[in-house]
Protein backbone atom coordinates (compact mmCIF):
# COMPACT_ATOMS: atom_id res chain seq x y z
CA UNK A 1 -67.84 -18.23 -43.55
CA UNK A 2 -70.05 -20.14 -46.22
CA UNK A 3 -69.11 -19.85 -49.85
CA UNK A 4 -72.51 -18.07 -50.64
CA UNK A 5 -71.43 -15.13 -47.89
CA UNK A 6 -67.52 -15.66 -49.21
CA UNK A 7 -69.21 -14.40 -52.58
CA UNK A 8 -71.25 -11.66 -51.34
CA UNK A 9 -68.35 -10.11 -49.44
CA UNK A 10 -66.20 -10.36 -52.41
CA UNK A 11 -69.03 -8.96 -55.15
CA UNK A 12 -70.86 -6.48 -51.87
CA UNK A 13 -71.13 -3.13 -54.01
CA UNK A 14 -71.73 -1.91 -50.51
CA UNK A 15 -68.34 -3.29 -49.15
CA UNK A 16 -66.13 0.13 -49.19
CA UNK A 17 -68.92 2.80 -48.95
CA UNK A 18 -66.79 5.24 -46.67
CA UNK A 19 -69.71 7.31 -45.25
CA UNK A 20 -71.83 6.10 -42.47
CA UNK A 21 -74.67 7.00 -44.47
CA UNK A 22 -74.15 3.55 -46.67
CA UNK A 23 -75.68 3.05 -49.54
CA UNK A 24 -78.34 0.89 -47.47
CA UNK A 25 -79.54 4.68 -45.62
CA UNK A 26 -82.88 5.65 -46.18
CA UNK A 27 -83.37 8.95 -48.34
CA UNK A 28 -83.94 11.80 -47.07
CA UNK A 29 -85.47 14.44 -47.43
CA UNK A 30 -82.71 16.82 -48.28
CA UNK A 31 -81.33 14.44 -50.70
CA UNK A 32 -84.74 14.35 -52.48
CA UNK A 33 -84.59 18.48 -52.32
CA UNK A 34 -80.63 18.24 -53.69
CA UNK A 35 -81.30 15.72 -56.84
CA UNK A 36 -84.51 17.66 -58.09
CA UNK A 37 -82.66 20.92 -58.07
CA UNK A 38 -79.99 19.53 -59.96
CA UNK A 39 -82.57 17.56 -62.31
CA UNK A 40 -84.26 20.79 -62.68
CA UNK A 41 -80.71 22.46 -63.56
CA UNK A 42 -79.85 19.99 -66.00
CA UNK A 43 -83.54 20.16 -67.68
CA UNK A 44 -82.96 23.36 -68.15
CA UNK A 45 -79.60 23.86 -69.74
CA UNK A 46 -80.43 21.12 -72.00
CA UNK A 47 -83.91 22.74 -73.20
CA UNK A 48 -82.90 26.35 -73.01
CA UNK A 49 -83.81 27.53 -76.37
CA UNK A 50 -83.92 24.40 -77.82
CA UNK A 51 -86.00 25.65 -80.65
CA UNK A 52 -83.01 27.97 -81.91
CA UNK A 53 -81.01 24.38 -83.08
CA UNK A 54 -80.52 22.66 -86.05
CA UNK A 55 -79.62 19.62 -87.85
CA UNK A 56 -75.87 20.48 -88.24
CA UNK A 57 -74.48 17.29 -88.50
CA UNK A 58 -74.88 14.55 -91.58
CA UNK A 59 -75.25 12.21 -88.83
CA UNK A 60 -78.25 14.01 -87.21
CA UNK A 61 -80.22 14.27 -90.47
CA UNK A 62 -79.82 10.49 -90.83
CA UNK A 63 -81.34 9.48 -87.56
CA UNK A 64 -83.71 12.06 -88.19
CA UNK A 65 -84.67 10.84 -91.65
CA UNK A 66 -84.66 6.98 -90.69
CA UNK A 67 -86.77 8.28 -87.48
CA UNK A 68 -89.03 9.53 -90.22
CA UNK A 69 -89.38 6.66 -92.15
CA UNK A 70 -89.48 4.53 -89.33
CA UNK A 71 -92.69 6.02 -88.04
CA UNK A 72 -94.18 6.71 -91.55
CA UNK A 73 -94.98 3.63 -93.98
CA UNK A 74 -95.61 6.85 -96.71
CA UNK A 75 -91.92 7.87 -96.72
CA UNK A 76 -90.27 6.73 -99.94
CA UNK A 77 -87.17 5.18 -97.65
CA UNK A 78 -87.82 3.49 -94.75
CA UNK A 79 -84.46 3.96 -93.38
CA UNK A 80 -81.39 6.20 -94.80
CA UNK A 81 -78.74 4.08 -96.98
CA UNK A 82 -76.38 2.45 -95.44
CA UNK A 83 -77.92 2.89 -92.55
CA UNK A 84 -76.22 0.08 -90.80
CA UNK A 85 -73.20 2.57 -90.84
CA UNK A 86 -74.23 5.27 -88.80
CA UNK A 87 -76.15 3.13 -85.79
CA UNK A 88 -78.01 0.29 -84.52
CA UNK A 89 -81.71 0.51 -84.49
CA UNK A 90 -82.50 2.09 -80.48
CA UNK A 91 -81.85 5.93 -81.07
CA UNK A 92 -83.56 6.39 -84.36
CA UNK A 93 -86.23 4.19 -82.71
CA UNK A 94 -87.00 6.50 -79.99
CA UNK A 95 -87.37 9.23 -82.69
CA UNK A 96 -89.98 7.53 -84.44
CA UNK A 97 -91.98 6.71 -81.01
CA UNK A 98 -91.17 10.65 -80.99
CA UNK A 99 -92.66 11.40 -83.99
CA UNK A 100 -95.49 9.40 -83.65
CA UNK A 101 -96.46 10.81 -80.29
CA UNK A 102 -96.75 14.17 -82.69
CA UNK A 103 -93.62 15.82 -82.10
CA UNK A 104 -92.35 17.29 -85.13
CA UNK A 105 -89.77 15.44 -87.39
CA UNK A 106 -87.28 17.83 -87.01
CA UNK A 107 -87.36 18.38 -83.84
CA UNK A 108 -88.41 14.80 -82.05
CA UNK A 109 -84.08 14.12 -82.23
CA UNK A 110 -83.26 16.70 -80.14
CA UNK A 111 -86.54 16.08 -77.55
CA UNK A 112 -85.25 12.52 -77.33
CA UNK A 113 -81.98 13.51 -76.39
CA UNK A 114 -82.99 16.40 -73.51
CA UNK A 115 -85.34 13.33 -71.93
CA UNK A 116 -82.36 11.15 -72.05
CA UNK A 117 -79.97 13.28 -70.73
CA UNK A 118 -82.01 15.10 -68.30
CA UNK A 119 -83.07 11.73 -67.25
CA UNK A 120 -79.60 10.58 -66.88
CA UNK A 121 -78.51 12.48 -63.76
CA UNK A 122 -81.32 11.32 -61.52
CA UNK A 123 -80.48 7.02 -63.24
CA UNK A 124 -76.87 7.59 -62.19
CA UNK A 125 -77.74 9.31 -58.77
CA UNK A 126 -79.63 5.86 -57.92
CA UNK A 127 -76.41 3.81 -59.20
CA UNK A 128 -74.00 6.19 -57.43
CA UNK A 129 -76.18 6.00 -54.03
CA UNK A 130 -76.15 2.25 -54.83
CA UNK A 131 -72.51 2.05 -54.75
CA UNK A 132 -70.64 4.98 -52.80
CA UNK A 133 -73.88 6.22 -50.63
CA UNK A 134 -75.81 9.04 -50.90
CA UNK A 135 -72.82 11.54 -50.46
CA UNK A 136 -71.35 10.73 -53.69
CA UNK A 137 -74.53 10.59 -55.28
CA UNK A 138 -75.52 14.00 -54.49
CA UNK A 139 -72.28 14.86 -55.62
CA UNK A 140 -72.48 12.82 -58.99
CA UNK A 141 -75.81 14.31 -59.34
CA UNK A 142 -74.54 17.92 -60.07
CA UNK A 143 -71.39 16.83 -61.61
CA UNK A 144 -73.57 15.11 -64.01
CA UNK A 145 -76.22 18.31 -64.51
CA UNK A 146 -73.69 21.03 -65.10
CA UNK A 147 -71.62 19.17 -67.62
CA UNK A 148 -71.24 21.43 -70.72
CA UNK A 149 -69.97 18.22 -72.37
CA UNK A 150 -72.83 16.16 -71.63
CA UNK A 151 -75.37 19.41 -72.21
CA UNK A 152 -74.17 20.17 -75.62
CA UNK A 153 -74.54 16.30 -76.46
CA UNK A 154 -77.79 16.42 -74.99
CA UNK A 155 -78.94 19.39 -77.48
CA UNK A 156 -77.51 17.29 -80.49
CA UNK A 157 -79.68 14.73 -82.36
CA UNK A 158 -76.62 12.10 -82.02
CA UNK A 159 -76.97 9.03 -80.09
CA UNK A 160 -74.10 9.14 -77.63
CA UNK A 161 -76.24 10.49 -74.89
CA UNK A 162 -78.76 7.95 -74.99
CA UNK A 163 -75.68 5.52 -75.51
CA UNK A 164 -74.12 6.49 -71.97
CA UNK A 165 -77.13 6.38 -70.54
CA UNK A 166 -78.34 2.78 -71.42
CA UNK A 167 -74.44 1.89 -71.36
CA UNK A 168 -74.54 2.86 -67.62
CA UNK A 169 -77.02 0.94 -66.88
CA UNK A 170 -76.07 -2.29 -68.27
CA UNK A 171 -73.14 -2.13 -66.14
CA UNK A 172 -75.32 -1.75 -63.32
CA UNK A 173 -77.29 -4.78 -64.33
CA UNK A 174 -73.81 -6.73 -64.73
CA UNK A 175 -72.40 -5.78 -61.53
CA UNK A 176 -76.05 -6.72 -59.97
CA UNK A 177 -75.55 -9.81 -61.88
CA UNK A 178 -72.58 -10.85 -60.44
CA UNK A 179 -72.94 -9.86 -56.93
CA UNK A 180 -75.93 -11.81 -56.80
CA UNK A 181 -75.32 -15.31 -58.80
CA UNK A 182 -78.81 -15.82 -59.86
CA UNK A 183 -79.88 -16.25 -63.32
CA UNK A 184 -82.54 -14.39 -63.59
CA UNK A 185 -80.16 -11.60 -62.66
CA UNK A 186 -78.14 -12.69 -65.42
CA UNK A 187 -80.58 -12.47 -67.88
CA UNK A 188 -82.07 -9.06 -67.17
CA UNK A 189 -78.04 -7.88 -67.67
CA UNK A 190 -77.75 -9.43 -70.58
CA UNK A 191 -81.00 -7.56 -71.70
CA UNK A 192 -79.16 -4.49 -70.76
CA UNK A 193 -76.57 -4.90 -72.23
CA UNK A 194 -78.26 -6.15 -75.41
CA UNK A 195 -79.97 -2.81 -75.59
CA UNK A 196 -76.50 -0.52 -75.09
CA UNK A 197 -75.66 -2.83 -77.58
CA UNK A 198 -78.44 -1.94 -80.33
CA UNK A 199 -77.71 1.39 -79.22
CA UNK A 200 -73.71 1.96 -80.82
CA UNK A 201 -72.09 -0.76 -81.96
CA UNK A 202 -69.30 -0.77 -78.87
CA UNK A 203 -72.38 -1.44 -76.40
CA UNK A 204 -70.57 -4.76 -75.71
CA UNK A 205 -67.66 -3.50 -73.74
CA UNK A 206 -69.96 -4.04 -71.20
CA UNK A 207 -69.20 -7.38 -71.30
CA UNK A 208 -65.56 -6.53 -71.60
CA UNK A 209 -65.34 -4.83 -68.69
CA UNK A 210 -67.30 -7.40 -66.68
CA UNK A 211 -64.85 -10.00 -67.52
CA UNK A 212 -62.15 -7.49 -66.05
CA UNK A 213 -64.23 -7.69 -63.01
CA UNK A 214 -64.02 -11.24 -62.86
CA UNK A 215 -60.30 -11.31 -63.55
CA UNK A 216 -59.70 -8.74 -61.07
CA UNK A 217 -61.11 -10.43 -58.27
CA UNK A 218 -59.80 -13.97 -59.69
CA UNK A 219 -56.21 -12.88 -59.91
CA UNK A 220 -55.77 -9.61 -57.24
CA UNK A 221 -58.20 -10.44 -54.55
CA UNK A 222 -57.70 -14.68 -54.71
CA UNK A 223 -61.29 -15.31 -55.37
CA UNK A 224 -62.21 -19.20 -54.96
CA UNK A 225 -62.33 -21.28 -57.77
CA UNK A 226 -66.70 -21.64 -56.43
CA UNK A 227 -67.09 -17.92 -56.90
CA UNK A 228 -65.01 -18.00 -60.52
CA UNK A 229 -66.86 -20.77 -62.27
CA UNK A 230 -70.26 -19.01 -60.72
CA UNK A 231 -68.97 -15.52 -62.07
CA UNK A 232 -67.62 -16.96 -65.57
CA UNK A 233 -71.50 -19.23 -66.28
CA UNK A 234 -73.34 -15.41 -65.00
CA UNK A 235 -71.06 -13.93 -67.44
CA UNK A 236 -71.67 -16.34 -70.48
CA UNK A 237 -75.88 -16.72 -69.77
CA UNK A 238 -75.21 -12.75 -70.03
CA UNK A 239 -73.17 -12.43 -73.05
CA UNK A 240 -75.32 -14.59 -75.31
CA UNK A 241 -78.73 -13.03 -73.75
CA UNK A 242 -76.99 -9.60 -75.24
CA UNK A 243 -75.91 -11.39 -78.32
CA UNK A 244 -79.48 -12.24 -78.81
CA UNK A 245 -80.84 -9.20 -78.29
CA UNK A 246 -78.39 -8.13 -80.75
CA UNK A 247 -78.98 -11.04 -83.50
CA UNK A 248 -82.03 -9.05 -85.43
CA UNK A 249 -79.54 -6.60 -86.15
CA UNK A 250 -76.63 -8.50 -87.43
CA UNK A 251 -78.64 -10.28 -89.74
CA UNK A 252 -79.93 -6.86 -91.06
CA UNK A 253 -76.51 -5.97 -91.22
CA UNK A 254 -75.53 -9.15 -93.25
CA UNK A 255 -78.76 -8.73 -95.91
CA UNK A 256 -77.42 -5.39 -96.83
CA UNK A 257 -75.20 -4.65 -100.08
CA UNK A 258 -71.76 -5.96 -99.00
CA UNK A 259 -72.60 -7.75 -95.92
CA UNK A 260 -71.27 -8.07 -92.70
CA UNK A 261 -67.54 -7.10 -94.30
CA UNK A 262 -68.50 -4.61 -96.18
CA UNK A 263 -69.71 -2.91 -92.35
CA UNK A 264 -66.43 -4.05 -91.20
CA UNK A 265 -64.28 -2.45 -93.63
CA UNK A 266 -65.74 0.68 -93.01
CA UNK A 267 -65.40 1.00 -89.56
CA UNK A 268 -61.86 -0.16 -90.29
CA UNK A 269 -61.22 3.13 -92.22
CA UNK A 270 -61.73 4.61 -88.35
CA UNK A 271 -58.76 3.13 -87.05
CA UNK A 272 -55.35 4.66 -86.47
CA UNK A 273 -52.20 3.99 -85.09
CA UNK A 274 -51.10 7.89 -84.15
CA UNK A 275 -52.22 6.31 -80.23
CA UNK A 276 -50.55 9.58 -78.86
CA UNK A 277 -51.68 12.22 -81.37
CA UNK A 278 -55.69 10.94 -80.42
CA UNK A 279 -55.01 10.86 -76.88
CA UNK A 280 -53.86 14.68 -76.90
CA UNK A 281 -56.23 15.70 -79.21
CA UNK A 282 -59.00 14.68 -77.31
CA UNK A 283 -57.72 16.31 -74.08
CA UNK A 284 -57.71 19.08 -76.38
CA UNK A 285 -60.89 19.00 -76.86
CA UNK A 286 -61.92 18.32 -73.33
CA UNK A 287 -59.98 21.44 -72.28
CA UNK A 288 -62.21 23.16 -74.87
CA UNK A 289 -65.31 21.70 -73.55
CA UNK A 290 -64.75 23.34 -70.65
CA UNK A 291 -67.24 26.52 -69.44
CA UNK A 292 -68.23 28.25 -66.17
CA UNK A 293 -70.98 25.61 -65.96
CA UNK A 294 -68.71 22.86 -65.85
CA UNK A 295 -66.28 24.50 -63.87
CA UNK A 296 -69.20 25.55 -61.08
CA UNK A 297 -70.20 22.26 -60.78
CA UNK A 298 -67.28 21.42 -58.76
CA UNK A 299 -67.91 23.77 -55.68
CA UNK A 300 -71.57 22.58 -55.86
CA UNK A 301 -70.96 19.09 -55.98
CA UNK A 302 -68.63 19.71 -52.90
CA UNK A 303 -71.47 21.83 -51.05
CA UNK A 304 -74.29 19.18 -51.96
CA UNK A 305 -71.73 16.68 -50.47
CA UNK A 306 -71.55 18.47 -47.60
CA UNK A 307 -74.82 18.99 -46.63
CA UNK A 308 -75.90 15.39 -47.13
CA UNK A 309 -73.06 14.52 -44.75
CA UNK A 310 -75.17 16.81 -42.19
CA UNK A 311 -77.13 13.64 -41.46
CA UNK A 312 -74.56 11.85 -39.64
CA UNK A 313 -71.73 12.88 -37.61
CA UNK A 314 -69.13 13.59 -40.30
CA UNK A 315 -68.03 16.67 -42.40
CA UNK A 316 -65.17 17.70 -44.74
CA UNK A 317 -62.12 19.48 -44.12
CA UNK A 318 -62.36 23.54 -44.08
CA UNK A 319 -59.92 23.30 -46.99
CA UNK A 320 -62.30 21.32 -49.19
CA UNK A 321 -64.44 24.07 -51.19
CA UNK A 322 -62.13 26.61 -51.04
CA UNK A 323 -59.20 23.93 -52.77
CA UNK A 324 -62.22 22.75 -55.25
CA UNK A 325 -63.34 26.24 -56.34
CA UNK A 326 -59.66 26.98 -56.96
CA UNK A 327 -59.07 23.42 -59.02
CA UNK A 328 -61.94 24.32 -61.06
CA UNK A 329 -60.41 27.49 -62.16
CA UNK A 330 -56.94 26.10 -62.75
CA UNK A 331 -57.65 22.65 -64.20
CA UNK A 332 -61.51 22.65 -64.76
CA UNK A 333 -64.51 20.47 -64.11
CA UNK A 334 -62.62 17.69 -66.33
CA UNK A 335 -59.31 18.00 -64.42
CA UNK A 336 -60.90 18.21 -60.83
CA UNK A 337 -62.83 15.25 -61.37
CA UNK A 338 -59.36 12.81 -62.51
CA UNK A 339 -57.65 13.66 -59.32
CA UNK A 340 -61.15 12.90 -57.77
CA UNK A 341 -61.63 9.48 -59.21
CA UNK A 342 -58.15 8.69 -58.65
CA UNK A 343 -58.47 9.46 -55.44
CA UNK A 344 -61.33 7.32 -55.09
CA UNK A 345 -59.28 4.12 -56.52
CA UNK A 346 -56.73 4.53 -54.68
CA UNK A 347 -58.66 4.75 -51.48
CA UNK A 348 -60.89 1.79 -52.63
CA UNK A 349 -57.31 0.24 -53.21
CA UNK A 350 -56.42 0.40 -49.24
CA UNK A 351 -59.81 -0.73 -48.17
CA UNK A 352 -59.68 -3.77 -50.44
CA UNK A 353 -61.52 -2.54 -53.59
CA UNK A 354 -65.16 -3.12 -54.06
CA UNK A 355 -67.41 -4.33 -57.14
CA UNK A 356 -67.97 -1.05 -58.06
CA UNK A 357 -64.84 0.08 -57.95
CA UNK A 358 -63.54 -2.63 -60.17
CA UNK A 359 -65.97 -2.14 -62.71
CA UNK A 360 -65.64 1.90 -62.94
CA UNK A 361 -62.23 1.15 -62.99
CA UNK A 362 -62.44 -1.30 -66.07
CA UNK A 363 -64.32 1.22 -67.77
CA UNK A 364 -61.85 4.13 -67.20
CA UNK A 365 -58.90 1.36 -68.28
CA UNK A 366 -60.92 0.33 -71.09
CA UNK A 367 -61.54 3.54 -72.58
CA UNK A 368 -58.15 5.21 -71.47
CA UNK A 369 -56.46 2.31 -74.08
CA UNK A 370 -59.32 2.10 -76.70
CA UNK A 371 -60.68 5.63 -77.33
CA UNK A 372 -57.57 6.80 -78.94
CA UNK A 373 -57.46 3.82 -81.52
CA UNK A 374 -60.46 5.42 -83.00
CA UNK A 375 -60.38 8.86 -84.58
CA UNK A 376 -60.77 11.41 -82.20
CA UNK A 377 -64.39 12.71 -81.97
CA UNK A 378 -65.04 14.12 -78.68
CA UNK A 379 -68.34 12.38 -78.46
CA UNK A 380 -66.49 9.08 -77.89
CA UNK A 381 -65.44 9.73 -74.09
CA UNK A 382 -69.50 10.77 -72.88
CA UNK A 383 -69.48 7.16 -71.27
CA UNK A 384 -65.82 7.83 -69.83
CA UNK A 385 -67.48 11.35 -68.30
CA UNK A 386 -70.00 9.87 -66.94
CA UNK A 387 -67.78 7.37 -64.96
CA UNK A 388 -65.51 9.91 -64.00
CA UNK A 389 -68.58 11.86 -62.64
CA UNK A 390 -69.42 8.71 -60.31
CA UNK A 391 -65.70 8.20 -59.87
CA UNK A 392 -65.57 11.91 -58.23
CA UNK A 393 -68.25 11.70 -56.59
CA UNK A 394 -66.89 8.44 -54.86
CA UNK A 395 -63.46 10.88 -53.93
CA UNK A 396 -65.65 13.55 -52.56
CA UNK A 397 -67.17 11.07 -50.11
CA UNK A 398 -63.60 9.19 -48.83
CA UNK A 399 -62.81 12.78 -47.63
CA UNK A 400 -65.53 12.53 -45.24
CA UNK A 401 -63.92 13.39 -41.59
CA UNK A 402 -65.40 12.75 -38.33
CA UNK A 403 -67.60 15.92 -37.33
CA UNK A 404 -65.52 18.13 -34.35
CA UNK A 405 -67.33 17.48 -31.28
């Protein structure tokens, strides 16, 4: 084996898919059917009514008045004070482009976020498909649209939805990046990333987890020293192609009224030590989160599962829906989908764990350890979700049994 297909085996995103429809399958037409009904679902729990809300939340009116300002030279401010506090410049952004498509002011927030999110499920279909094949997809795909976590964020005029999104994506790009060594590859991650990036200020843990990648497959898997000085040069051309897309901003940041530090001490003021205390609040919280659309979106993801399975000779056990619909009474949407994802690693972990895996699992590490350092907003763990969603969807498809003959 050459080092060039030494690398591809060890990067393949492809490498543990467990269904024989891989993630190289053609779609079908059922699959097409399955993702627009739950694009269609998600559209419309995120727009139901949308009219009836508000700005509720300081932090709404200020994208929504630097949205405004943006898109009108006649405002008196162009953007809110301090505005470097609240976000980088992508999410009010899209307002303006909202508002000056005609939409009005107070409402273009929330229209930004229902595209995003709605858009999300069928973006993270493609990457689940990518990875885990189109069973987990289709699985993902309804996880994803019946969220009540990721619908109420979706009716806010916040930016975390539009942050998962683009977040999701870059690590798409990096894994793409690394799995295929070229530079241009490189680059267009580090665009991605550059954008998550401009979108909350934590949009480089992308990075962060890519370099877990690389570690992971340095130190567990015995990577060759070729594929780790090809994976560490993708990684830096990425990193400072994200820290250049993220330059114009820092140096906005550094003209302001206490600079750079004065940023820094702020965010400080976030920070806490009570590790524990965050962690249970925002389980809390989760727990709270939780609805009978959340909690019907595990049966369906199981039945969309298994009816994309119909394509090939596999199916699940008999015990599968009735043990899901059962889960999501006792432990939830939120709870189902943990032992899922776990499941998924620890299968992954037998077969010799794949790029995806890896990086999904970085993410879950990453935020497991860093979320509660912060102070506990709930809104913090919509990128975690969204993993977990993909994660799940991933378990659902290792259960995949060969069809009784």
């Amino acid at each position: 084996m050459t080092k060039q297909d030494t690398h591809k085996a060890l990067m393949s995103e492809r490498g543990a898919a467990p269904s024989t429809t891989g993630p190289g399958a053609p779609i079908g037409v059922l699959e097409v059917v399955l993702l627009a009904l739950a694009v269609g679902a998600g559209l419309a729990l995120r727009s139901w009514h949308l009219g009836d809300t508000g700005l509720t939340h300081f932090d709404e009116g200020v994208y929504a008045f630097t949205g405004l300002g943006t898109a009108d030279p006649s405002q008196p401010r162009r953007f809110f004070p301090e505005q470097q506090k609240f976000s980088p410049p992508v999410y009010f952004s899209l307002v303006a482009l909202a508002n000056l498509l005609g939409l009005q002011p107070e409402r273009s927030p929330f229209v930004v976020n229902v595209v995003m999110g709605t858009l999300t499920i069928p973006v993270v279909w493609a990457l689940a498909r990518r990875w885990f094949g189109p069973v987990a997809a289709a699985a993902t795909a309804w996880l994803i649209a019946l969220s009540e976590f990721h619908v109420l964020m979706s009716r806010s005029a916040l930016t975390d939805v539009t942050f998962a999104l683009a977040f999701l994506v870059a690590l798409g790009g990096v894994l793409v990046a690394l799995e295929r060594g070229t530079r241009g590859s490189a680059v267009l991650a580090g665009v991605l990333v550059g954008i998550a990036w401009n979108t909350k200020y934590h949009g480089w843990f992308a990075l962060v987890v890519g370099a877990m990648v690389i570690v992971a497959r340095w130190r567990i898997q015995h990577a060759d020293n070729a594929w780790l000085r090809q994976a560490i040069r993708q990684w830096l051309v990425m990193s400072v192609v994200a820290g250049l897309c993220y330059l114009p901003w820092m140096l906005y940041i550094q003209s302001q009224a206490a600079g750079s530090s004065g940023w820094a001490a702020y965010f400080a003021t976030m920070l806490g030590l009570d590790w524990f205390g965050n962690f249970w609040r925002q389980v809390q919280q989760q727990a709270y989160l939780e609805g009978p659309w959340s909690r019907a979106s595990i049966p369906l993801a199981i039945a969309a599962a298994q009816l994309v399975a119909l394509r090939t000779a596999t199916s699940f056990p008999a015990w599968l829906l009735p043990v899901g619909c059962v889960a999501a009474l006792l432990v939830g949407s939120a709870g189902s989908a943990v032992a899922l994802a776990l499941l998924a690693l620890w299968r992954s972990w037998q077969r010799g764990m794949d790029g995806a895996s890896w990086l999904l699992g970085g993410v879950v590490l990453l935020w497991f350890v860093m979320a509660p350092i912060y102070h506990p907003y709930f809104r913090l763990l919509l990128p975690f979700t969204l993993t977990m969603c993909v994660l799940a969807g991933s378990g659902l498809a290792r259960l995949e049994v060969p069809a009784p003959r």
